[in-house]
PDB file of N, CA and C in Angstrom:
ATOM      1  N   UNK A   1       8.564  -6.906 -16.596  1.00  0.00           N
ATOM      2  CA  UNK A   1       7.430  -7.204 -15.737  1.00  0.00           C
ATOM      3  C   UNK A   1       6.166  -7.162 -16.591  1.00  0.00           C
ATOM      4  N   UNK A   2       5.304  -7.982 -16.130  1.00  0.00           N
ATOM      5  CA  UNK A   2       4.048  -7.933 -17.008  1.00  0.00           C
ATOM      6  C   UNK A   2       3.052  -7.532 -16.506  1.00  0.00           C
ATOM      7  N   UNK A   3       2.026  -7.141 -17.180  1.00  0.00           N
ATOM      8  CA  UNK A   3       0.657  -6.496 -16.157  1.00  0.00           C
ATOM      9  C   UNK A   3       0.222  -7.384 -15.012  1.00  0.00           C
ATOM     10  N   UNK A   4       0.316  -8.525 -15.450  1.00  0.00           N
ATOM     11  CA  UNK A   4      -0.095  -9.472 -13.881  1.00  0.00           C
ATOM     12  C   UNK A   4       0.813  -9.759 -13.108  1.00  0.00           C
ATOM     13  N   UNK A   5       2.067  -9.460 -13.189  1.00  0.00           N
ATOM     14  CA  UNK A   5       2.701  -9.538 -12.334  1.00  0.00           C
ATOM     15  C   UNK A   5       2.849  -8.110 -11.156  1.00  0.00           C
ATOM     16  N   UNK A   6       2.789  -7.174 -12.254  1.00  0.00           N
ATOM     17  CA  UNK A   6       2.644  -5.237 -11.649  1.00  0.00           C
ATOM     18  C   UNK A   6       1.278  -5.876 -10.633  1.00  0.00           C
ATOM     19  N   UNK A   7       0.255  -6.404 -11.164  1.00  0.00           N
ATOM     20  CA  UNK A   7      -0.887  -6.370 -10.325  1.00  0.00           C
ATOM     21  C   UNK A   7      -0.615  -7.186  -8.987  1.00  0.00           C
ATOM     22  N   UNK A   8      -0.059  -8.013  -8.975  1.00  0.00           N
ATOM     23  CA  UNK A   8       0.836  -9.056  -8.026  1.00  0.00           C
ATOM     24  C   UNK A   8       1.291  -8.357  -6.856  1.00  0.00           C
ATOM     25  N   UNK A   9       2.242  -7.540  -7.514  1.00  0.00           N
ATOM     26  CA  UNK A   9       3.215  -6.828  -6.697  1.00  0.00           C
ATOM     27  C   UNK A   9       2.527  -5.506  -6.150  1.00  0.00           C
ATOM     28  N   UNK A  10       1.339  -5.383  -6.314  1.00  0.00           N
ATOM     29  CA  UNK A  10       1.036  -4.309  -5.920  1.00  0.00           C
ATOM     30  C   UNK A  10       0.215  -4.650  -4.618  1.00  0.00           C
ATOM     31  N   UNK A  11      -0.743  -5.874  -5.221  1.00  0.00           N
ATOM     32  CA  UNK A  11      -1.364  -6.694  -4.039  1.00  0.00           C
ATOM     33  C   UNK A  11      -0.443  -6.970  -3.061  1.00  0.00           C
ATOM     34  N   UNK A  12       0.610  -7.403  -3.048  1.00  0.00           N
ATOM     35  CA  UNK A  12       1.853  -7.561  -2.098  1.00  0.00           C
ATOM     36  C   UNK A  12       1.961  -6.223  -1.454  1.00  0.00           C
ATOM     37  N   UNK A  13       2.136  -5.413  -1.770  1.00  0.00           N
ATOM     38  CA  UNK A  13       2.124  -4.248  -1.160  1.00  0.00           C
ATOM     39  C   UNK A  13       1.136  -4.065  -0.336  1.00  0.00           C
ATOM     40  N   UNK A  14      -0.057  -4.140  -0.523  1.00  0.00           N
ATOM     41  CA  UNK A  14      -1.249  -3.936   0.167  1.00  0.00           C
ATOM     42  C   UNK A  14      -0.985  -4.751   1.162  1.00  0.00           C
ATOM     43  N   UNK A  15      -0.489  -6.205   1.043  1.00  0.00           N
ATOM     44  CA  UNK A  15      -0.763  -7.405   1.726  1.00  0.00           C
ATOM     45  C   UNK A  15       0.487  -6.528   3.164  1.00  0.00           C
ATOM     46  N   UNK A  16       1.897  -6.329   2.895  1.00  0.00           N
ATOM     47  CA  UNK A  16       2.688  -6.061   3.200  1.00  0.00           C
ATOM     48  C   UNK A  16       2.278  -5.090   4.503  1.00  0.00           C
ATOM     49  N   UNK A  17       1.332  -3.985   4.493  1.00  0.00           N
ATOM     50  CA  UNK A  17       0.784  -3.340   5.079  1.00  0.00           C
ATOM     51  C   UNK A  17      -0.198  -3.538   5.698  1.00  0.00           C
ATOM     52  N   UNK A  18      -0.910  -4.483   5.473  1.00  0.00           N
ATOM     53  CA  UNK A  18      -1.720  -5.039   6.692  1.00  0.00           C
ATOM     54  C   UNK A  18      -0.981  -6.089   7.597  1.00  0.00           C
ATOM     55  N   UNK A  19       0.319  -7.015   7.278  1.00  0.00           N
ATOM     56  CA  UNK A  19       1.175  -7.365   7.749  1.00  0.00           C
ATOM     57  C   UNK A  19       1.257  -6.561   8.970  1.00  0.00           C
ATOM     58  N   UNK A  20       2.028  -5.237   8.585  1.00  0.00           N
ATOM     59  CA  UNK A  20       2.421  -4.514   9.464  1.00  0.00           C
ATOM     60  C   UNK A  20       1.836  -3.980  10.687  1.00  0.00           C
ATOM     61  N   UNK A  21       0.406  -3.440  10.145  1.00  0.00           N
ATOM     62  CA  UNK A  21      -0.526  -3.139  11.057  1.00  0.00           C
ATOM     63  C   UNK A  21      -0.810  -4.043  12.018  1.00  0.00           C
ATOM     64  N   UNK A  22      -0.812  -4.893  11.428  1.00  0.00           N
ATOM     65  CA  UNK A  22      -2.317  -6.252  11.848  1.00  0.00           C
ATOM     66  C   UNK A  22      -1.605  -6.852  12.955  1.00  0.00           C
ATOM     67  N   UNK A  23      -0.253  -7.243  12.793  1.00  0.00           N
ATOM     68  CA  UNK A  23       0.476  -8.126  13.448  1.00  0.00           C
ATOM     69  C   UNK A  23       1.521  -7.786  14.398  1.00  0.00           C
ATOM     70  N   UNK A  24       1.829  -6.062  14.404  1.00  0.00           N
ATOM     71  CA  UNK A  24       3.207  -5.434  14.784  1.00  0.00           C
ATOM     72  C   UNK A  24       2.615  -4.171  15.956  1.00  0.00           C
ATOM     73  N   UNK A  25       3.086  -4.236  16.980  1.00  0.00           N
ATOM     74  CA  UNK A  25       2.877  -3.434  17.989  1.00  0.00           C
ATOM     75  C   UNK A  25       3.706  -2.008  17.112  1.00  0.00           C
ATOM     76  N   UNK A  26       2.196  -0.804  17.685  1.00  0.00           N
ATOM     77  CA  UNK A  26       2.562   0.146  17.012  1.00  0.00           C
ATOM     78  C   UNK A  26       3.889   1.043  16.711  1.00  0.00           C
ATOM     79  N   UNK A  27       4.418   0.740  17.561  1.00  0.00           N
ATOM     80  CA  UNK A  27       6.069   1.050  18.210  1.00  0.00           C
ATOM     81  C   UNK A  27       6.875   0.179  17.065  1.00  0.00           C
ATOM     82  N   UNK A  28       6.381  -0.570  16.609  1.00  0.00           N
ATOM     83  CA  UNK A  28       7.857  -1.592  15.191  1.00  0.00           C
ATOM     84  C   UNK A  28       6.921  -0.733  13.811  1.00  0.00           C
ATOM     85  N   UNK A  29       5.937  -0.246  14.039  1.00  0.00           N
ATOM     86  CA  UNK A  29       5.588   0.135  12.285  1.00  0.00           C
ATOM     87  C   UNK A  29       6.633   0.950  11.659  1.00  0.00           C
ATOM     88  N   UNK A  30       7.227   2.223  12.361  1.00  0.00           N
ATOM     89  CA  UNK A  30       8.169   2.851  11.226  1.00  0.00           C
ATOM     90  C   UNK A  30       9.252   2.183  10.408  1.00  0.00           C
ATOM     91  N   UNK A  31      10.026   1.278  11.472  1.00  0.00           N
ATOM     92  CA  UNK A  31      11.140   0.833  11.038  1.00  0.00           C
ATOM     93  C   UNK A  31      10.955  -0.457  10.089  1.00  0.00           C
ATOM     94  N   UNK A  32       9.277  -1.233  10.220  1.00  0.00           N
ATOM     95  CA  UNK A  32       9.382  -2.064   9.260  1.00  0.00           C
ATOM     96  C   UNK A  32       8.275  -1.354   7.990  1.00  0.00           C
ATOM     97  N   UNK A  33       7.858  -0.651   8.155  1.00  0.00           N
ATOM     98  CA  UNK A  33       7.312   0.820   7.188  1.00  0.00           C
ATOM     99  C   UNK A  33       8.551   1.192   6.066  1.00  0.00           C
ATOM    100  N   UNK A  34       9.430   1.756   6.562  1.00  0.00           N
ATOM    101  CA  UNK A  34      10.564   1.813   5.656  1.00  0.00           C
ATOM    102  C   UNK A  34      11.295   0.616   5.136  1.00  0.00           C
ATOM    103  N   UNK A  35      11.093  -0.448   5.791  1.00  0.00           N
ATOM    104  CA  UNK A  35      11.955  -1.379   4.764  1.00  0.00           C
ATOM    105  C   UNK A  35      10.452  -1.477   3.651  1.00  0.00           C
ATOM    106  N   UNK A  36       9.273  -2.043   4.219  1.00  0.00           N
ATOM    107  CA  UNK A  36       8.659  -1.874   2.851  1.00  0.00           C
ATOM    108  C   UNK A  36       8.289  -1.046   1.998  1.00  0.00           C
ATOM    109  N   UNK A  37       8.725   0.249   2.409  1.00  0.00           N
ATOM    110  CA  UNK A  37       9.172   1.221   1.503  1.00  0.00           C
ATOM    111  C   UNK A  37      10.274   0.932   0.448  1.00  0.00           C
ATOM    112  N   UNK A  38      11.226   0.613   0.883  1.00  0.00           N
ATOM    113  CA  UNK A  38      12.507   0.244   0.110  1.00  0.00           C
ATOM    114  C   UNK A  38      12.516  -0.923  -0.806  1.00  0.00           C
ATOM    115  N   UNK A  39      11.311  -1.669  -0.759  1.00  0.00           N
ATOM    116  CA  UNK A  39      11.635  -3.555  -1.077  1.00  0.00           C
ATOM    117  C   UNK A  39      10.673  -3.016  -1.968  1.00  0.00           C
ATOM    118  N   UNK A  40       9.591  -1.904  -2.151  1.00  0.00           N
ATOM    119  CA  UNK A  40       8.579  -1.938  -2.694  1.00  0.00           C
ATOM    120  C   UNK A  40       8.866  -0.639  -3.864  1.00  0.00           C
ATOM    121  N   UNK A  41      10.494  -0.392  -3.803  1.00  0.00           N
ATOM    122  CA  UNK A  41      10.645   0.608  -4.971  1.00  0.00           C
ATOM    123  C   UNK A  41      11.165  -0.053  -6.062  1.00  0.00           C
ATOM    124  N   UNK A  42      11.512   0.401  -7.188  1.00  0.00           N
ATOM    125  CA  UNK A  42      10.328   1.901  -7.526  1.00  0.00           C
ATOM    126  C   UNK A  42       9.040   1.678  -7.737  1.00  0.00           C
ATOM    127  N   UNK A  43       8.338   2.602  -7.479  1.00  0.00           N
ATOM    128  CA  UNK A  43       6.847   2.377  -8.211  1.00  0.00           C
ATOM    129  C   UNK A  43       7.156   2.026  -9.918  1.00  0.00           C
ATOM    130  N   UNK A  44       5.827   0.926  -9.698  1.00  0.00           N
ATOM    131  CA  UNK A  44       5.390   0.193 -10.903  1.00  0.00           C
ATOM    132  C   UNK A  44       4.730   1.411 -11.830  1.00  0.00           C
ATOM    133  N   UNK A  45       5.703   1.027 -13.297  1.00  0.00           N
ATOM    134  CA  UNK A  45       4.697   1.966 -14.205  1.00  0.00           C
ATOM    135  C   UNK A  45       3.568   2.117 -14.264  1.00  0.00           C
ATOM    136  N   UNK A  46       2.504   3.228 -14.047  1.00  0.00           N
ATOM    137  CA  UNK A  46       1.103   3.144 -14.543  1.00  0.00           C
ATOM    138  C   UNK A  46       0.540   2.407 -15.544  1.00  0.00           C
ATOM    139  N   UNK A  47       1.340   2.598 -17.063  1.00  0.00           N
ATOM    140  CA  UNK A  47       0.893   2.003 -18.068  1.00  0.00           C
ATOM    141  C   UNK A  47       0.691   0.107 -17.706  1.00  0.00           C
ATOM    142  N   UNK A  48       1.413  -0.158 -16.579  1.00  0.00           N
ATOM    143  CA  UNK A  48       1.133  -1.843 -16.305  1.00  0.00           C
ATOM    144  C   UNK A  48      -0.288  -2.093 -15.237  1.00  0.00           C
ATOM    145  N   UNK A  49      -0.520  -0.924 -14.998  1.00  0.00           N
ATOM    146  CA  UNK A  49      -1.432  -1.057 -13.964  1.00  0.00           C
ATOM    147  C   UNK A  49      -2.982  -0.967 -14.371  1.00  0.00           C
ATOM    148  N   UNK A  50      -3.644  -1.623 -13.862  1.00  0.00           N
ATOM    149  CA  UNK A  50      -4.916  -0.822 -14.459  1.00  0.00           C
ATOM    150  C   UNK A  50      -5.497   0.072 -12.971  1.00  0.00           C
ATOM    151  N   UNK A  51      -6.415   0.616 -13.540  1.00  0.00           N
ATOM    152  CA  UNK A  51      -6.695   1.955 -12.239  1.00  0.00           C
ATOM    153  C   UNK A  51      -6.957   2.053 -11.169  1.00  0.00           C
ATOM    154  N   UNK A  52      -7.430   0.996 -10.561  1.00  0.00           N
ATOM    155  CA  UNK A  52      -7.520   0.147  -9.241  1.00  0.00           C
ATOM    156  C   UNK A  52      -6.502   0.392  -8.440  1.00  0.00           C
ATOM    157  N   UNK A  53      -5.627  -0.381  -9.473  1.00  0.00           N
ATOM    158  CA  UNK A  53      -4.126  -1.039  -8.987  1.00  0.00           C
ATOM    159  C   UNK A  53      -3.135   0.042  -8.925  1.00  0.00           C
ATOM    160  N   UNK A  54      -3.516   1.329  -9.855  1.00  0.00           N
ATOM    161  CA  UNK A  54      -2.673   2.170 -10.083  1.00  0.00           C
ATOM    162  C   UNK A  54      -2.909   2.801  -8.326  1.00  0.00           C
ATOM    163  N   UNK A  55      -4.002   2.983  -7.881  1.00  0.00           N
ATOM    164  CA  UNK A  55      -4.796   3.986  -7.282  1.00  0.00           C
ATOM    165  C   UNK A  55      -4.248   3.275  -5.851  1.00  0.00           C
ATOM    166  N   UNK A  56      -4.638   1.806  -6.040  1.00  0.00           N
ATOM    167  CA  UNK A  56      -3.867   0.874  -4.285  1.00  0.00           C
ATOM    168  C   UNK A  56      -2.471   1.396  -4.259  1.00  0.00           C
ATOM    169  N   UNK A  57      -2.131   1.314  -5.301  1.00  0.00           N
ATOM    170  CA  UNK A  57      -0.131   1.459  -5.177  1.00  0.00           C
ATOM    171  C   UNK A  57       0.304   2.603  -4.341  1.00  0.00           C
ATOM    172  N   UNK A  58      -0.597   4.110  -5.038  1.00  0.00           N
ATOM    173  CA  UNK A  58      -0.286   5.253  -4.228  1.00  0.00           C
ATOM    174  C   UNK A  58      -0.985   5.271  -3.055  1.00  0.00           C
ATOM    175  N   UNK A  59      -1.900   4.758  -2.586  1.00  0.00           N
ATOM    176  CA  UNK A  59      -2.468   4.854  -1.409  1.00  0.00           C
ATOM    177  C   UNK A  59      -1.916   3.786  -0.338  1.00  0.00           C
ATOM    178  N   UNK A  60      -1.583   2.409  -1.033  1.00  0.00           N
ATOM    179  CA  UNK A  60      -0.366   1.826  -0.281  1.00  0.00           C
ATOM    180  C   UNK A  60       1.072   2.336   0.361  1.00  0.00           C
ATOM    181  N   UNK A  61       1.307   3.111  -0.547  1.00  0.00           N
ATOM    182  CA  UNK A  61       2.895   4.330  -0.553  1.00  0.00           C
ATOM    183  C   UNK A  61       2.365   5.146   0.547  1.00  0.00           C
ATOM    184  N   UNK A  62       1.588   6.165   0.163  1.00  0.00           N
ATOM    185  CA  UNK A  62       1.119   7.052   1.106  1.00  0.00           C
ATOM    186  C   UNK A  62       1.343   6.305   2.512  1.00  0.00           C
ATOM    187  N   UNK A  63       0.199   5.106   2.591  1.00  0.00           N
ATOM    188  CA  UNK A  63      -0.011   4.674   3.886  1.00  0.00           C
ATOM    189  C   UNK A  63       1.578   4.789   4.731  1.00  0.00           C
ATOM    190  N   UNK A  64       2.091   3.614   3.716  1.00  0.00           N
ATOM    191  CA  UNK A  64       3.706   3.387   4.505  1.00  0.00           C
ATOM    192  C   UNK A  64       4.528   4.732   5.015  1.00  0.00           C
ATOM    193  N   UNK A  65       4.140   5.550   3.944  1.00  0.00           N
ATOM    194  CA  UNK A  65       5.109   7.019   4.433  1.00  0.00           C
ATOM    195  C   UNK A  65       4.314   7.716   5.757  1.00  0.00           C
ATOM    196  N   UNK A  66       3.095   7.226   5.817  1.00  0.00           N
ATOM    197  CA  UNK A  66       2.337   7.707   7.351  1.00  0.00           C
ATOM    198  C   UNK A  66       2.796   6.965   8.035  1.00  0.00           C
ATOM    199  N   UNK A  67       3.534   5.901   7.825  1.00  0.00           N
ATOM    200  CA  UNK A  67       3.476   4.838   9.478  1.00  0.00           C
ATOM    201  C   UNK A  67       4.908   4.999   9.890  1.00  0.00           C
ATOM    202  N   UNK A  68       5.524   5.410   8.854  1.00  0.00           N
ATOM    203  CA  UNK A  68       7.366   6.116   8.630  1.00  0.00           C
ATOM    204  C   UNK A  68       7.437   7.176   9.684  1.00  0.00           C
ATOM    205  N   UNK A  69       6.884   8.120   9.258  1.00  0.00           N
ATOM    206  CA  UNK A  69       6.162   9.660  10.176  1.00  0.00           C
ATOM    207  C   UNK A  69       5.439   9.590  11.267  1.00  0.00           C
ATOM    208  N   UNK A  70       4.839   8.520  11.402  1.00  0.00           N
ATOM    209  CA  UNK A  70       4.094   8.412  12.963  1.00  0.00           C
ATOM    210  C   UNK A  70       2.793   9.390  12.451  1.00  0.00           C
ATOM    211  N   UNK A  71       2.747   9.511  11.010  1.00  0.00           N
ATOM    212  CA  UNK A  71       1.314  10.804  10.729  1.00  0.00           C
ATOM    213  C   UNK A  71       0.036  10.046  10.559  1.00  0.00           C
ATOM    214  N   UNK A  72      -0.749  10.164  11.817  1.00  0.00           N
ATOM    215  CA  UNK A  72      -1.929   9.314  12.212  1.00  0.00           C
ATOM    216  C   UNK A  72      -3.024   9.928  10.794  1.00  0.00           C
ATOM    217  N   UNK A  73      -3.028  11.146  11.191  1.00  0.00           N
ATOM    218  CA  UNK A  73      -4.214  11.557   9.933  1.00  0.00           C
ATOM    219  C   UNK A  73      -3.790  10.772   8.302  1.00  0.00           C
ATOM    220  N   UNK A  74      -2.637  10.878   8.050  1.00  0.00           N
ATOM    221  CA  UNK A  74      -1.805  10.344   7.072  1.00  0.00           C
ATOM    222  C   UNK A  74      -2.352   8.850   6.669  1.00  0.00           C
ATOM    223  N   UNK A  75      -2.030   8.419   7.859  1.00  0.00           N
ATOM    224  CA  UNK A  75      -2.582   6.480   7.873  1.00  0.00           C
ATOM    225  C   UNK A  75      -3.680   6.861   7.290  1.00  0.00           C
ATOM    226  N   UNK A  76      -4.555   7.425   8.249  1.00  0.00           N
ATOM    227  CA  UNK A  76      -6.002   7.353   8.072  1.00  0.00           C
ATOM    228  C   UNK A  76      -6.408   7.273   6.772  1.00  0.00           C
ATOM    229  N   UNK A  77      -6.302   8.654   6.112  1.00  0.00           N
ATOM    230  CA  UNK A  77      -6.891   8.522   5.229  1.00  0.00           C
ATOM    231  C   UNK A  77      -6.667   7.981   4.061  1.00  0.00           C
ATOM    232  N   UNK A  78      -5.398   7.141   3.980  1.00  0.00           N
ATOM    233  CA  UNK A  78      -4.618   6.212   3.108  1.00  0.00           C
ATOM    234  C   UNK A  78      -5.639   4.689   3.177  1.00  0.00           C
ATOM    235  N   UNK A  79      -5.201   4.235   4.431  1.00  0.00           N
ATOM    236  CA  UNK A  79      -6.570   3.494   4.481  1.00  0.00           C
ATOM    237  C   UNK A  79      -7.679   3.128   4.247  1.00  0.00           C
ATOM    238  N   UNK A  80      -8.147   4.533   4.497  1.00  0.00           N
ATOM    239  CA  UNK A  80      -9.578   4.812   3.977  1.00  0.00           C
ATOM    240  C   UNK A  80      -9.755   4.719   2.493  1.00  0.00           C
ATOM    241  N   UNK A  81      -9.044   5.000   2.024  1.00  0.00           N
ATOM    242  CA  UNK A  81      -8.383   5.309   0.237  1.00  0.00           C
ATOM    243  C   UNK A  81      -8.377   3.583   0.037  1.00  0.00           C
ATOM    244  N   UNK A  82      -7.540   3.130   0.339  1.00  0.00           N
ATOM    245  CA  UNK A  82      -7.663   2.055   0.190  1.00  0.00           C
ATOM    246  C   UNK A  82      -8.765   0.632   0.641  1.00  0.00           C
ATOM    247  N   UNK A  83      -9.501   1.117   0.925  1.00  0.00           N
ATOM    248  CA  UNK A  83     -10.686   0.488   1.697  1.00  0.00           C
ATOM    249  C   UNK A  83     -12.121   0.464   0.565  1.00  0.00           C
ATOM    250  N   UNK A  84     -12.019   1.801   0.007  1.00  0.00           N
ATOM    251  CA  UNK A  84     -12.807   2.661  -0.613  1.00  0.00           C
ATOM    252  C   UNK A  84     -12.762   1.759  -2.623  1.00  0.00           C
ATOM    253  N   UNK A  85     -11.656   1.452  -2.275  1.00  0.00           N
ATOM    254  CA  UNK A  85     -10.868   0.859  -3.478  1.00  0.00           C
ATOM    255  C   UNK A  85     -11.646  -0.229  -3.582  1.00  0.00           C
ATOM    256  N   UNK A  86     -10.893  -1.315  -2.575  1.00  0.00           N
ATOM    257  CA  UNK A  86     -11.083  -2.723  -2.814  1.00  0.00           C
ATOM    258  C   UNK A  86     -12.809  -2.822  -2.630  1.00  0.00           C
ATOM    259  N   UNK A  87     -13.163  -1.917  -2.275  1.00  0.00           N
ATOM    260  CA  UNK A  87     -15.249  -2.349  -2.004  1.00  0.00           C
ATOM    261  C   UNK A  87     -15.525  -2.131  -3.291  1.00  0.00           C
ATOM    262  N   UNK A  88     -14.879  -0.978  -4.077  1.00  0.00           N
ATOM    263  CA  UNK A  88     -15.288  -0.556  -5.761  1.00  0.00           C
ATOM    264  C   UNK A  88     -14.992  -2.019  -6.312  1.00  0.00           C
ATOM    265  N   UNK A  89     -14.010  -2.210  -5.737  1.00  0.00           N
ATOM    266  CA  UNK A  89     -13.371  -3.369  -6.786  1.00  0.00           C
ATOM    267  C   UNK A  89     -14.468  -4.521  -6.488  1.00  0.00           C
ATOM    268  N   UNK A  90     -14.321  -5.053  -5.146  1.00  0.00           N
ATOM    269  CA  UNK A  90     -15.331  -6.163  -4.403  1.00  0.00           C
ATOM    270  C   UNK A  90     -16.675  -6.107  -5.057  1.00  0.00           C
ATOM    271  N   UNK A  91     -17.289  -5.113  -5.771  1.00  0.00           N
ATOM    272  CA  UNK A  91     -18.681  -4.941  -5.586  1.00  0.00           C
ATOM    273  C   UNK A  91     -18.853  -5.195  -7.196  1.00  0.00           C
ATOM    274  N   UNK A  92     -17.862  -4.826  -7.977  1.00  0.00           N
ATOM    275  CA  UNK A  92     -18.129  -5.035  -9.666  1.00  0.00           C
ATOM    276  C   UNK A  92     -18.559  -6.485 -10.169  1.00  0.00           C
TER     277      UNK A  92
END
């Protein structure tokens, strides 16, 4: 895998999770939470990532393992994590 592709796949991930949210009555998130848990292992080496990307990946993970758990605070602040991200990123 190459760094732009790690970066790819990580955006997919992100993308994957607003999928879920955006489009899926709250009642289908766990069960399609864990498949993109599963489609989205293993985590991508750091060394392919740059810090952004490193930083979406775990806060993407996190998120999914909150929507797995039904752990609202969990989402939250994964979200937020990730929100916090892409404006750093958006704004450079």
């Amino acid at each position: 895998m190459t760094p732009v592709e790690a970066m790819l796949s990580v955006n997919a991930l992100i993308e994957d999770l607003r999928h879920i949210m955006g489009t899926r009555p709250h009642t289908g998130w766990p069960p399609m939470a864990e498949a993109a848990l599963k489609h989205h292992q293993p985590l991508i080496e750091d060394a392919l990532l740059d810090e952004n990307h490193r930083m979406l990946q775990t806060a993407g993970h996190r998120a999914l393992r909150g929507l797995v758990s039904s752990d609202a605070d969990e989402i939250r602040a994964a979200i937020t994590e990730i929100r916090r991200i892409e404006s750093t990123v958006g704004s450079s």
